[in-house]
Protein backbone atom coordinates (compact mmCIF):
# COMPACT_ATOMS: atom_id res chain seq x y z
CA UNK A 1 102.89 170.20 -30.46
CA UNK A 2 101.24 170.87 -27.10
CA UNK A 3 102.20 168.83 -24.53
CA UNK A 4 99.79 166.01 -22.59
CA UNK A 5 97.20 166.50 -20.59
CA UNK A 6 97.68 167.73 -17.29
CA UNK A 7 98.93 164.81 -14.42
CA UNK A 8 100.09 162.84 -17.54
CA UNK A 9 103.60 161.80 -18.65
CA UNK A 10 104.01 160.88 -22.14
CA UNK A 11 106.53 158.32 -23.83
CA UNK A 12 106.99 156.41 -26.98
CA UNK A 13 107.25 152.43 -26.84
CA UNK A 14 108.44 150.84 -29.83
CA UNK A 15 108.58 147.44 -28.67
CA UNK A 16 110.74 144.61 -27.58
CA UNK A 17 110.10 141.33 -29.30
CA UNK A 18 110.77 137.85 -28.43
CA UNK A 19 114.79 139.06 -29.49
CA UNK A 20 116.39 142.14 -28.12
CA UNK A 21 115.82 145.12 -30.28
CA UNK A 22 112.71 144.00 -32.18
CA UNK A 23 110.34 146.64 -32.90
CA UNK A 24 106.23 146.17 -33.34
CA UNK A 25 105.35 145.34 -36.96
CA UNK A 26 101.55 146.88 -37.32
CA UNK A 27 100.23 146.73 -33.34
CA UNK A 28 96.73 146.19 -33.51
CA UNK A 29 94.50 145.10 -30.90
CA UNK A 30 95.78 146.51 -27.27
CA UNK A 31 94.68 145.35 -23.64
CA UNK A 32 95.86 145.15 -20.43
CA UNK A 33 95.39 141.79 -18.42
CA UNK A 34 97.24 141.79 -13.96
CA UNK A 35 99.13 144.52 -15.19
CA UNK A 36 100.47 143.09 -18.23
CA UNK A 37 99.81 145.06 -21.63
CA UNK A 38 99.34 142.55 -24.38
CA UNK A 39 100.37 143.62 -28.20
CA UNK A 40 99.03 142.26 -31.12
CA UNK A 41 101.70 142.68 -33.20
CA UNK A 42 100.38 141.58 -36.53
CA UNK A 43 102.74 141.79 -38.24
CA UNK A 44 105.16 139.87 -36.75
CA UNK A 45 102.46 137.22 -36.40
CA UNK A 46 102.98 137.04 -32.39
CA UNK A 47 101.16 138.88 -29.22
CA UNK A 48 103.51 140.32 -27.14
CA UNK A 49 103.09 140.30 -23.12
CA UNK A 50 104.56 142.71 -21.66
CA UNK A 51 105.84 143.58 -18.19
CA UNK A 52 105.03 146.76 -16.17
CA UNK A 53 108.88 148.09 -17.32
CA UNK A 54 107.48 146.43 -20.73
CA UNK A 55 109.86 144.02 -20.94
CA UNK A 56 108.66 141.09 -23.01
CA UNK A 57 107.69 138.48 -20.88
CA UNK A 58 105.81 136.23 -22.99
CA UNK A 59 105.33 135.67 -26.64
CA UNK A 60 102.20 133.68 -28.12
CA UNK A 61 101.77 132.77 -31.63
CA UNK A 62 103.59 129.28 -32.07
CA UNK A 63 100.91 128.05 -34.04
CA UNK A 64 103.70 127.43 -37.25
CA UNK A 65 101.66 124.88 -39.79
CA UNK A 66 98.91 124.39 -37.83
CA UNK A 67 96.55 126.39 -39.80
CA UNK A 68 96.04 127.20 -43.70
CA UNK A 69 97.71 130.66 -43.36
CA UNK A 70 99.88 132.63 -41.92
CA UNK A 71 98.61 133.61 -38.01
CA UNK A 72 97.45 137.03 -37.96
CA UNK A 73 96.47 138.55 -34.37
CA UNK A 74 94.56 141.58 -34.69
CA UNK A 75 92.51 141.36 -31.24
CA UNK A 76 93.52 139.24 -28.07
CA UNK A 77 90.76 138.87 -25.03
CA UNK A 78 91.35 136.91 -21.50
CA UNK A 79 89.21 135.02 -19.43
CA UNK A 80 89.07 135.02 -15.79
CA UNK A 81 90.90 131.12 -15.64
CA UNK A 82 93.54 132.49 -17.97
CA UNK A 83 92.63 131.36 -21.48
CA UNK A 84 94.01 133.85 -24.14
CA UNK A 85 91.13 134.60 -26.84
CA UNK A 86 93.05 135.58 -29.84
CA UNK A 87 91.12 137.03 -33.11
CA UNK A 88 93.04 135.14 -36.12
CA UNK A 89 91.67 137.33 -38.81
CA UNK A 90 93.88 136.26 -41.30
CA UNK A 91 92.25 132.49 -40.97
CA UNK A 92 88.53 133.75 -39.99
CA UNK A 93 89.12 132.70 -36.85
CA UNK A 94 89.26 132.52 -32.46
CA UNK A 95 92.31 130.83 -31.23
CA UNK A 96 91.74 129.81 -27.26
CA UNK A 97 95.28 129.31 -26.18
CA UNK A 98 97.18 128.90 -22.68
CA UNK A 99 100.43 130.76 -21.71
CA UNK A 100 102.13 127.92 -23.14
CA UNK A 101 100.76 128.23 -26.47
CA UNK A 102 98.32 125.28 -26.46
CA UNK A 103 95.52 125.34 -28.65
CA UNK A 104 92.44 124.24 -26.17
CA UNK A 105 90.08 125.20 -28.89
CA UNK A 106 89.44 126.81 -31.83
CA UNK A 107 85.87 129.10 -32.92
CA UNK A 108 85.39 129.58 -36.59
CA UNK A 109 83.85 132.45 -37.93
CA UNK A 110 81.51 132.60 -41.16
CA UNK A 111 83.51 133.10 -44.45
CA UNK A 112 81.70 136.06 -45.29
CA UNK A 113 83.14 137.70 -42.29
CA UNK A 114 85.87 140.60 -41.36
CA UNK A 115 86.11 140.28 -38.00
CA UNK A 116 87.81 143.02 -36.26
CA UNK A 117 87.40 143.40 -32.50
CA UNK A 118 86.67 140.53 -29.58
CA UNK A 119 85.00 141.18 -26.08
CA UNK A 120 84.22 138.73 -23.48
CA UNK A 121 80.74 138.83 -21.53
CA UNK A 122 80.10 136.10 -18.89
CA UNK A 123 80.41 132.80 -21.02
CA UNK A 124 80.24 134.44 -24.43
CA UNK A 125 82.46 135.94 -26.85
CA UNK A 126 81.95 138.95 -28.57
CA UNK A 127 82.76 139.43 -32.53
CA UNK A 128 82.33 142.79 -34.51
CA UNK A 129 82.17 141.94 -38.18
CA UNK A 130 82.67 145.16 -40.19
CA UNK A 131 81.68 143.72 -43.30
CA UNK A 132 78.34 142.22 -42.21
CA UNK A 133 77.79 145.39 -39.81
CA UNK A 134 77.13 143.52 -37.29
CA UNK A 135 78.08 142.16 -34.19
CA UNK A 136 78.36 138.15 -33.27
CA UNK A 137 77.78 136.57 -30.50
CA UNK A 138 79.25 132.97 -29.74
CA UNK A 139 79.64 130.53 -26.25
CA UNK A 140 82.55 130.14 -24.98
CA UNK A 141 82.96 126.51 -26.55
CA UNK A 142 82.38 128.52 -30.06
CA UNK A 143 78.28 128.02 -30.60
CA UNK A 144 76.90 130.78 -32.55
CA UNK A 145 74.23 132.50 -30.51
CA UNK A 146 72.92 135.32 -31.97
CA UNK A 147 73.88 138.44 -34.28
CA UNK A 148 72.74 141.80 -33.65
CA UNK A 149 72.61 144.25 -36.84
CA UNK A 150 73.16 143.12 -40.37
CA UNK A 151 73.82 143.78 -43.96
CA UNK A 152 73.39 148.19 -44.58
CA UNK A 153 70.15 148.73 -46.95
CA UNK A 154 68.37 145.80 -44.99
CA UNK A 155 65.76 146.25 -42.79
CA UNK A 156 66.63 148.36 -39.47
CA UNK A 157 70.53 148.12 -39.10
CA UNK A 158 71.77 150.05 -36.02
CA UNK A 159 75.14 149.62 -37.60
CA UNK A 160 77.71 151.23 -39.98
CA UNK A 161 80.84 149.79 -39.42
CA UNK A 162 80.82 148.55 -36.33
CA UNK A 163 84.84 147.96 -35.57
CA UNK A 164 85.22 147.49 -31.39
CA UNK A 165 83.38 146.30 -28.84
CA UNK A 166 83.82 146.10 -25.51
CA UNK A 167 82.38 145.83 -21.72
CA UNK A 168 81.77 146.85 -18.75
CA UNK A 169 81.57 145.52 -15.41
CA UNK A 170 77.76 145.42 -15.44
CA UNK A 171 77.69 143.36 -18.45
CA UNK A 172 77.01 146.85 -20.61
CA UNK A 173 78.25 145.63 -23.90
CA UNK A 174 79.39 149.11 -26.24
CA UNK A 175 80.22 149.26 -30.25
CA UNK A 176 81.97 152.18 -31.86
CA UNK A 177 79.20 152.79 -34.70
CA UNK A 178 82.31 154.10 -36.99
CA UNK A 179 80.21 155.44 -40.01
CA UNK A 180 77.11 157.17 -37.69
CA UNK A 181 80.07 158.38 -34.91
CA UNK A 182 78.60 157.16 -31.79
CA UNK A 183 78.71 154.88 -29.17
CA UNK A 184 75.50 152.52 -28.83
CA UNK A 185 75.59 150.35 -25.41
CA UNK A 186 73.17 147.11 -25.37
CA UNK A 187 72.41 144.63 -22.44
CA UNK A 188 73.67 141.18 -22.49
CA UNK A 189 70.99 140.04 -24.40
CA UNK A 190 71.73 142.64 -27.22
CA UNK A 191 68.97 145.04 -26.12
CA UNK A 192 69.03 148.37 -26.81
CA UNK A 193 69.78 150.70 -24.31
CA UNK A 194 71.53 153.85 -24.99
CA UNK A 195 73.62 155.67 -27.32
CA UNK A 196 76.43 158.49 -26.72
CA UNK A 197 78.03 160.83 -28.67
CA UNK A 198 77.09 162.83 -32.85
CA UNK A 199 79.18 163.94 -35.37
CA UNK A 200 81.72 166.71 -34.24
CA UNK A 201 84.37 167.90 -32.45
CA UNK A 202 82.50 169.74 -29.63
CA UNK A 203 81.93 168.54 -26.06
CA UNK A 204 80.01 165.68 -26.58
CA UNK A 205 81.09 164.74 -30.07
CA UNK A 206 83.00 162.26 -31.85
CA UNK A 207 84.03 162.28 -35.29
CA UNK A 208 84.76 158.40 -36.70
CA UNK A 209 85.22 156.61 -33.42
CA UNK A 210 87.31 153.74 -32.68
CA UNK A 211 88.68 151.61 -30.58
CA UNK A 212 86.97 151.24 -26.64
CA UNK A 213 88.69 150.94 -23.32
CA UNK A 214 86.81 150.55 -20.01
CA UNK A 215 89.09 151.23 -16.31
CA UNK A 216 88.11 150.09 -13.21
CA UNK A 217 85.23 152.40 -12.44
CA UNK A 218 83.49 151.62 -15.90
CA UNK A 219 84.63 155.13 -17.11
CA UNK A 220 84.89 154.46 -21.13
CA UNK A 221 87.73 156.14 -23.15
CA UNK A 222 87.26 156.44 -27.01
CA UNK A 223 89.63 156.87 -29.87
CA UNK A 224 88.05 159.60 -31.14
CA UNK A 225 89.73 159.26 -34.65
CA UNK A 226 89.67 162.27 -36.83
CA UNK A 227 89.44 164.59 -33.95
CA UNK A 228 93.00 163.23 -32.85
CA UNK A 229 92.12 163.27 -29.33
CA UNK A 230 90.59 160.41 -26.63
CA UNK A 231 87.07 161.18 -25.44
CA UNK A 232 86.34 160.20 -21.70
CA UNK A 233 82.77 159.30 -20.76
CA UNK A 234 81.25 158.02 -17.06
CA UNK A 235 79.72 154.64 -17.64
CA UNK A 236 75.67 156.15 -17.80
CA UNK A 237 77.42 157.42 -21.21
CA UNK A 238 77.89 161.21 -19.77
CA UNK A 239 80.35 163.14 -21.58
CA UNK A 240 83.56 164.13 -19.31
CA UNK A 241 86.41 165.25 -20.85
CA UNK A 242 88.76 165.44 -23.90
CA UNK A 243 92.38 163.88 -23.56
CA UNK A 244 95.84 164.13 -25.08
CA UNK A 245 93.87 166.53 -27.91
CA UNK A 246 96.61 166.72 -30.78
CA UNK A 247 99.38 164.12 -29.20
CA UNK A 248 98.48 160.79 -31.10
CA UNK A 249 97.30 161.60 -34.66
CA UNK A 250 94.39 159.45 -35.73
CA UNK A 251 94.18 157.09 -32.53
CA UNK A 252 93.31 153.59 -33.80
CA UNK A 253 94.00 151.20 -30.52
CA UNK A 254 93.36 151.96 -26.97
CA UNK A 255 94.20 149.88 -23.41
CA UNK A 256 93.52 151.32 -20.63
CA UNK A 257 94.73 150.50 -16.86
CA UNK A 258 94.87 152.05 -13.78
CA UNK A 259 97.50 154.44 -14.12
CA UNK A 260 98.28 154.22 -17.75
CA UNK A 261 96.62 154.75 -21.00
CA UNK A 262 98.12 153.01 -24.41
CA UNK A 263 97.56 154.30 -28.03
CA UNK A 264 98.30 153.58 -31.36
CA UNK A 265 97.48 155.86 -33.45
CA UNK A 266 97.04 155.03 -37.76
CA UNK A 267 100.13 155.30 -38.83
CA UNK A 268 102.40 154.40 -36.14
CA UNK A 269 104.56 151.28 -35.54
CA UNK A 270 105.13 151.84 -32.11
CA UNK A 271 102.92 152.31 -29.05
CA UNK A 272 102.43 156.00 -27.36
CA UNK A 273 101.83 155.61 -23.17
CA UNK A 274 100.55 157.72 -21.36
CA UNK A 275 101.39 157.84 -17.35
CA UNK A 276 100.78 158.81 -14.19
């Protein structure tokens, strides 16, 4: 296997748990928050915060009985005053939690849902619904606002599986369109603006994308999924560059940070990182 791209260091985290030698059981949703990655380690039914030397600092998920099943975390969010917005997919759900593991409040989704990704934009949270193809749009305070897209074979749907969504610093919001294998980037009021990327594996091209990842100078980093690579793109949506091509097979999950970059590729229990 070819080694990483060029600058990066490459390593293999498999996780340490709320007790010493615990290993990630299905890591889902990925995102770094001051530094701190956070895990959603589904199935352990816990997110994971982890240190810079990823030590586990805190653990959130102490929800036992409070809900009809099992807690399932499959995408975490968090706002600027500190509230953790946890996707509970297993209970059609947004947990709001503090560190502490209070429950400040909870959003319920529709039951015709499957959620799968959460973004926060101003004083709204973000939902992409891969069943509905179609992505929801609630306050803060969980009041349904609007949906954009809808059911395939009905009227106009931009969507075809629509699985993460996430934004920039100029309130861009951006969906992986799975199924059509592009990127399409709406304003804050769900207006279209642009799309990136076709099918391929060319310059330019993405084959099934994935998860999104935005750094600090709203450059965008895709899973591209069956091209086994990550797909770099300037925030206008102008193709850069191709990274790690071959070193994480099928990326799934993607957190991105100043001087690292996180994946999880399909089949993997444990997190690959790369460095600089």
């Amino acid at each position: 296997m070819q080694g990483p791209s060029d600058g990066w260091s490459k390593f293999t985290l498999e996780g340490q748990g709320p007790s010493p030698g615990q290993k990630f059981n299905n890591p889902c949703g990925l995102t770094f928050h001051n530094d701190k990655l956070l895990v959603c380690d589904k199935g352990n039914n816990i997110v994971q915060i982890l240190n810079k030397d990823y030590t586990c600092e805190k653990v959130l998920g102490s929800f036992s009985g409070q809900f009809a099943k099992p807690f399932k975390p499959q995408s975490v969010a968090v706002s600027q005053d500190n509230h953790y917005y946890i996707l509970d997919d297993n209970n059609l759900q947004i947990i709001v939690c503090d560190q502490n593991n209070k429950v400040i409040r909870i959003i319920t989704l529709p039951r015709d849902t499957n959620p799968w990704c959460i973004a926060l934009l101003r004083e709204f949270v973000l939902v992409t619904d891969v069943k509905g193809h179609r992505l929801l749009k609630y306050t803060k305070n969980g009041h349904f606002v609007q949906e954009l897209g809808g059911p395939l074979g009905h009227g106009h749907t931009p969507f075809n599986w629509p699985g993460f969504v996430a934004v920039n610093s100029r309130d861009v919001i951006m969906v992986s369109d799975c199924y059509n294998h592009c990127i399409k980037c709406f304003d804050a009021d769900f207006n279209y603006l642009y799309k990136y990327g076709h099918r391929g594996n060319s310059d330019g091209q993405l084959s099934y994308p994935h998860s999104i990842a935005v750094d600090g100078a709203d450059n965008v980093y895709v899973c591209d999924h069956l091209n086994d690579r990550i797909s770099m793109w300037s925030g206008d949506g102008t193709w850069r560059c191709h990274l790690f091509q071959g070193e994480v097979f099928r990326p799934w999950y993607i957190a991105v940070s100043r001087d690292r970059i996180c994946v999880r590729g399909i089949h993997d229990k444990h997190i690959t990182v790369f460095s600089k």
